[in-house]
C-alpha atoms as a PDB file:
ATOM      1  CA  UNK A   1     -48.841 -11.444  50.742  1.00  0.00           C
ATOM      2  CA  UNK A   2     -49.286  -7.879  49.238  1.00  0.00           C
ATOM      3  CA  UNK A   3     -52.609  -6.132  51.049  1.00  0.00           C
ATOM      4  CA  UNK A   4     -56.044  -6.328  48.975  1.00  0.00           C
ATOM      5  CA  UNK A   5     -59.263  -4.220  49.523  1.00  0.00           C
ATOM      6  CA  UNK A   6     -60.053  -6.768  52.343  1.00  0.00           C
ATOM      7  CA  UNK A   7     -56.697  -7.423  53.693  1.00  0.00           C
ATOM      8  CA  UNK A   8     -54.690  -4.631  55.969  1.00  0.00           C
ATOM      9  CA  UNK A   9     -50.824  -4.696  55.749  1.00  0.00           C
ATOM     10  CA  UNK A  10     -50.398  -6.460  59.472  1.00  0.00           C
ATOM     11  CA  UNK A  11     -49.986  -9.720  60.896  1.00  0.00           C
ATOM     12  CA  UNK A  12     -51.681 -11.562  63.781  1.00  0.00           C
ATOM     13  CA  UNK A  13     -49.648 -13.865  65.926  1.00  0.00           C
ATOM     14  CA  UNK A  14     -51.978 -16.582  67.243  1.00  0.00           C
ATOM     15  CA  UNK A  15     -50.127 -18.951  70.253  1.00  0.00           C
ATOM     16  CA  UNK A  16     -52.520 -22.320  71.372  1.00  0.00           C
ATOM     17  CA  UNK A  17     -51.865 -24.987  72.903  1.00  0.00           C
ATOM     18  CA  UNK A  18     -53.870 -28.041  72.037  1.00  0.00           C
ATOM     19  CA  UNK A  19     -57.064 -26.324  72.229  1.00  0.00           C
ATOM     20  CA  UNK A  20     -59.211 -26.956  68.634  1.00  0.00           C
ATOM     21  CA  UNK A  21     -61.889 -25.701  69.845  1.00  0.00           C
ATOM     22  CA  UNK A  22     -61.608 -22.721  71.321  1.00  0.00           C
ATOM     23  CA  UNK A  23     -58.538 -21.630  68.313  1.00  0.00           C
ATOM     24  CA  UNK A  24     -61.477 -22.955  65.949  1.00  0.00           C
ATOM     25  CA  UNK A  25     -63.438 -19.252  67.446  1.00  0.00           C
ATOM     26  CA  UNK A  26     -60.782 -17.298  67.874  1.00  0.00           C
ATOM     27  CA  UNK A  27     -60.467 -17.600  64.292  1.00  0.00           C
ATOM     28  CA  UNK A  28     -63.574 -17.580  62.911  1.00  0.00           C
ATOM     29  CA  UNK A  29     -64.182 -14.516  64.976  1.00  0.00           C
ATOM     30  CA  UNK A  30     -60.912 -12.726  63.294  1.00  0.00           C
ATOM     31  CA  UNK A  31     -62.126 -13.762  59.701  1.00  0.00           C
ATOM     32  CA  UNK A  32     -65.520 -12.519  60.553  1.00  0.00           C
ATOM     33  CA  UNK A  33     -63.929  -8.751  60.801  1.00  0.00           C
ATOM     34  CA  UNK A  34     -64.322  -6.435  58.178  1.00  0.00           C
ATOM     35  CA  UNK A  35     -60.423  -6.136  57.461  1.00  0.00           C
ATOM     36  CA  UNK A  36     -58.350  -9.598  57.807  1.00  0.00           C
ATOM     37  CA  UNK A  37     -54.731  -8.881  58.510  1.00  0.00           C
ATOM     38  CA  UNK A  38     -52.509  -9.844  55.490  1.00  0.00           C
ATOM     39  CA  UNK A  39     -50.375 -12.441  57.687  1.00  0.00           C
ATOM     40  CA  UNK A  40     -52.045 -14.679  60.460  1.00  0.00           C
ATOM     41  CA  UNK A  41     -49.523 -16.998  61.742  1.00  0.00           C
ATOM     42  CA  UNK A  42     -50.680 -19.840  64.304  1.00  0.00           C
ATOM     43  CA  UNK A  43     -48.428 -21.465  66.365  1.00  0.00           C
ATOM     44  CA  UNK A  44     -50.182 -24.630  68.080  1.00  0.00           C
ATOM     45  CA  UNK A  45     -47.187 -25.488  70.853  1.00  0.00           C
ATOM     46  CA  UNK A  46     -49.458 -29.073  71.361  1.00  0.00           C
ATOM     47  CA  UNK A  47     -50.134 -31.320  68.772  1.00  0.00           C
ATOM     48  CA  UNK A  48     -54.043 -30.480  67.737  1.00  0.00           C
ATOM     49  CA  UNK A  49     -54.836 -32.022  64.523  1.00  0.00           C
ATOM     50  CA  UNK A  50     -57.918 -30.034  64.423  1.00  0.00           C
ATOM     51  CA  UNK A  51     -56.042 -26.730  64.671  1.00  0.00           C
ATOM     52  CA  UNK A  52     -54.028 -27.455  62.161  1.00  0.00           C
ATOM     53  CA  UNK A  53     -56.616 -28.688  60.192  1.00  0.00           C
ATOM     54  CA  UNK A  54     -59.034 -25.468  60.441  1.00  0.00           C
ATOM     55  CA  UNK A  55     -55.724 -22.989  60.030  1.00  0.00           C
ATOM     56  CA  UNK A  56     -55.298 -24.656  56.273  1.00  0.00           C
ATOM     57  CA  UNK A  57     -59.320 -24.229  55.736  1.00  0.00           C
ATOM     58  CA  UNK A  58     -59.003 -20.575  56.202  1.00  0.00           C
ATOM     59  CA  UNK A  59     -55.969 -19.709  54.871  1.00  0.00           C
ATOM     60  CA  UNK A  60     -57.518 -21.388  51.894  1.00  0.00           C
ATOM     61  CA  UNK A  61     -60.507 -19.698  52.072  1.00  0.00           C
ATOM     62  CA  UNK A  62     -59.376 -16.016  52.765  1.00  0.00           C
ATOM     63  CA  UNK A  63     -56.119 -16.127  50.347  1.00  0.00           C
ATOM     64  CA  UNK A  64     -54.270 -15.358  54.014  1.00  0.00           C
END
């Protein structure tokens, strides 16, 4: 993805292992910055269906 106004060119490496919860803030505290990297990439080495699940929501939501 090509960098907006709100995006800077740089991705964010995010390694969890089956913990929703505390991914769930570590993410919501990223897209709560005033630039979101262009490229977040999460890599849940579990099996947490709600990391997954909240990963999609924002990607949605923040065109990341």
């Amino acid at each position: 993805m090509a960098a907006s106004p709100r995006h800077a060119p740089i991705g964010l490496i995010v390694k969890t292992w089956n913990t929703g919860a505390v991914t769930r803030l570590c993410l919501d505290a990223i897209t709560d910055a005033i630039l979101l990297p262009s490229d977040i990439a999460v890599v849940d080495l579990g099996d947490d269906p709600r990391t997954h699940a909240h990963a999609i929501e924002l990607a949605d939501r923040h065109e990341i």
